[in-house]
C-alpha atoms as a PDB file:
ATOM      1  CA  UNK A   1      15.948  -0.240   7.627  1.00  0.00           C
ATOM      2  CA  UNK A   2      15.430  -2.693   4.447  1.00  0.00           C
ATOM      3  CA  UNK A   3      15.276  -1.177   1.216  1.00  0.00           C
ATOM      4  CA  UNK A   4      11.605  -1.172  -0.058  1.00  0.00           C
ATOM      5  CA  UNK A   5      11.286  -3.452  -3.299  1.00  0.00           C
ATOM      6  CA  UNK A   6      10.058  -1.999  -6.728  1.00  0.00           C
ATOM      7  CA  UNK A   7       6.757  -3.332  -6.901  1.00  0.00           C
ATOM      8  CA  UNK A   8       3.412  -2.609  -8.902  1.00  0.00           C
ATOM      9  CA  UNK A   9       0.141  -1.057  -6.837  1.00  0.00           C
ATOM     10  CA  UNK A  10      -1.321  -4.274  -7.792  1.00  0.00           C
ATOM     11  CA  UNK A  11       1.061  -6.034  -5.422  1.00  0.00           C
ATOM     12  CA  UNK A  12       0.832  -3.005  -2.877  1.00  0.00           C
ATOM     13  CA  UNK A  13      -2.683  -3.977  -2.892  1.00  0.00           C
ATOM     14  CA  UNK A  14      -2.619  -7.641  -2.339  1.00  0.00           C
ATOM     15  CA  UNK A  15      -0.299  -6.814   0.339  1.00  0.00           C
ATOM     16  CA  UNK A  16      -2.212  -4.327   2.244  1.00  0.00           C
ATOM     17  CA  UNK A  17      -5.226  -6.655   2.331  1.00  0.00           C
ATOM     18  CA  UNK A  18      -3.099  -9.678   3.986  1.00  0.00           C
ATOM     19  CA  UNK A  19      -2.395  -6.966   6.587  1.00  0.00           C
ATOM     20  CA  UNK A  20      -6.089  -6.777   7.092  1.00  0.00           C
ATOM     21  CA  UNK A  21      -7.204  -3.892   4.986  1.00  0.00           C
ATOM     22  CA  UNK A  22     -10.143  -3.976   2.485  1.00  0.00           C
ATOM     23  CA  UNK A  23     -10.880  -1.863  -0.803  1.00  0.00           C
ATOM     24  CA  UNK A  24     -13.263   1.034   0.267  1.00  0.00           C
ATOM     25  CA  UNK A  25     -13.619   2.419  -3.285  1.00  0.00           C
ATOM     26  CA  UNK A  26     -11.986   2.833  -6.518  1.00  0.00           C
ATOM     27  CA  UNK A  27     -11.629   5.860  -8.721  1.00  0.00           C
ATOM     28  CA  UNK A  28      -9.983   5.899 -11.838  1.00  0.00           C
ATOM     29  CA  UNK A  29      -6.669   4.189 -11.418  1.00  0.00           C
ATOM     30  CA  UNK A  30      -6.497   4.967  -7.346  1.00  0.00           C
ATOM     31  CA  UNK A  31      -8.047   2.310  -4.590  1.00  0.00           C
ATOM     32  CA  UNK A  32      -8.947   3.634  -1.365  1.00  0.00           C
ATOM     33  CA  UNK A  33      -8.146   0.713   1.010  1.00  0.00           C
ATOM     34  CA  UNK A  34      -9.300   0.880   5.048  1.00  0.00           C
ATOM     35  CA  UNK A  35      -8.700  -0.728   7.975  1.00  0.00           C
ATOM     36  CA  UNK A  36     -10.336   0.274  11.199  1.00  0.00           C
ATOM     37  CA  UNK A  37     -10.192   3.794  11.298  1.00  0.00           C
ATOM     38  CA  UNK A  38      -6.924   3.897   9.305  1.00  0.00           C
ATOM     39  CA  UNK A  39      -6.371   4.628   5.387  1.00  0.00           C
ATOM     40  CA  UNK A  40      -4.624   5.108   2.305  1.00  0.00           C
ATOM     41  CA  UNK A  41      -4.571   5.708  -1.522  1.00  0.00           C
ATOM     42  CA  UNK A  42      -3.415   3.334  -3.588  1.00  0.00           C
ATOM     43  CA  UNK A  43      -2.476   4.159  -7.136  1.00  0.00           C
ATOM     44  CA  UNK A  44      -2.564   1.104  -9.626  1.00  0.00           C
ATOM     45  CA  UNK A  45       0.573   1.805 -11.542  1.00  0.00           C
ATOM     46  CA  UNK A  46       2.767  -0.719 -13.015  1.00  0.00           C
ATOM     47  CA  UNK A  47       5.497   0.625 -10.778  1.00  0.00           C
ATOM     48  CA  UNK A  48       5.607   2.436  -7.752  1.00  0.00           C
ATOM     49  CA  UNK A  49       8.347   4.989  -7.259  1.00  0.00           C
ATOM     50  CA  UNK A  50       9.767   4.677  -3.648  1.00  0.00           C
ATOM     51  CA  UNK A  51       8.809   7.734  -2.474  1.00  0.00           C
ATOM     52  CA  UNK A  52       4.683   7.135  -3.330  1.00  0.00           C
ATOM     53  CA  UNK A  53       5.648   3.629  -1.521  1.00  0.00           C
ATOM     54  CA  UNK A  54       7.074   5.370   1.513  1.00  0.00           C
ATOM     55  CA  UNK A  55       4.068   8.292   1.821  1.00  0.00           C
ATOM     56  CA  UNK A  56       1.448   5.281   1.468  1.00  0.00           C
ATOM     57  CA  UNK A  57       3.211   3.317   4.195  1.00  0.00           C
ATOM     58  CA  UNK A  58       2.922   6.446   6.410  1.00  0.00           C
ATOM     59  CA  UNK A  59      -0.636   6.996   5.454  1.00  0.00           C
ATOM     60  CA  UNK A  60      -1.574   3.648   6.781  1.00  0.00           C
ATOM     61  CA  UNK A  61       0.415   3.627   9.611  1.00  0.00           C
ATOM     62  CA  UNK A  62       2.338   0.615   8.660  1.00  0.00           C
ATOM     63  CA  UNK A  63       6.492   0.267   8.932  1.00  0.00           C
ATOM     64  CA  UNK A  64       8.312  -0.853   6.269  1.00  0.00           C
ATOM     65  CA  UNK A  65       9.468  -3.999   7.837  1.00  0.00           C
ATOM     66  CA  UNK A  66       5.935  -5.289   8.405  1.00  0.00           C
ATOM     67  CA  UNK A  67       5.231  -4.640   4.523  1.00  0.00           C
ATOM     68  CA  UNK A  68       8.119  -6.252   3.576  1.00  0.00           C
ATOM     69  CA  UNK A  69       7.205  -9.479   5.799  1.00  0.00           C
ATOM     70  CA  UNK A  70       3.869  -9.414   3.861  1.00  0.00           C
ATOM     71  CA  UNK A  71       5.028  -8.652   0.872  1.00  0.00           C
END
């Protein structure tokens, strides 16, 4: 399994919409983004831990790998 890179939830955006998700709604500093009748939270922080990374990946239902080929 690659190692996830340290990247901002800017970029964790932008990603997630190339994989076909679109912003639902934003509160505060979180974006809701949706696809279908999957979901996930999105904090915009200049850097996402890899943990928060990992729990939004599994929120979405998205595998690492495909991130990281979107990325």
């Amino acid at each position: 399994m690659p190692k996830l890179p340290l990247i901002s939830g800017r970029e964790a955006i932008k990603v997630f919409e190339r994989m076909g998700f679109q912003v639902a709604r934003q509160r505060g500093s979180h974006v809701v983004l949706r696809r279908g009748s999957q979901g996930c939270v999105v904090p915009k922080h200049k850097e996402l831990k890899a943990g928060t990374l990992v729990g939004i990946l599994k929120q979405a239902g998205v595998s690492q790998e495909d991130f990281i080929e979107n990325l």
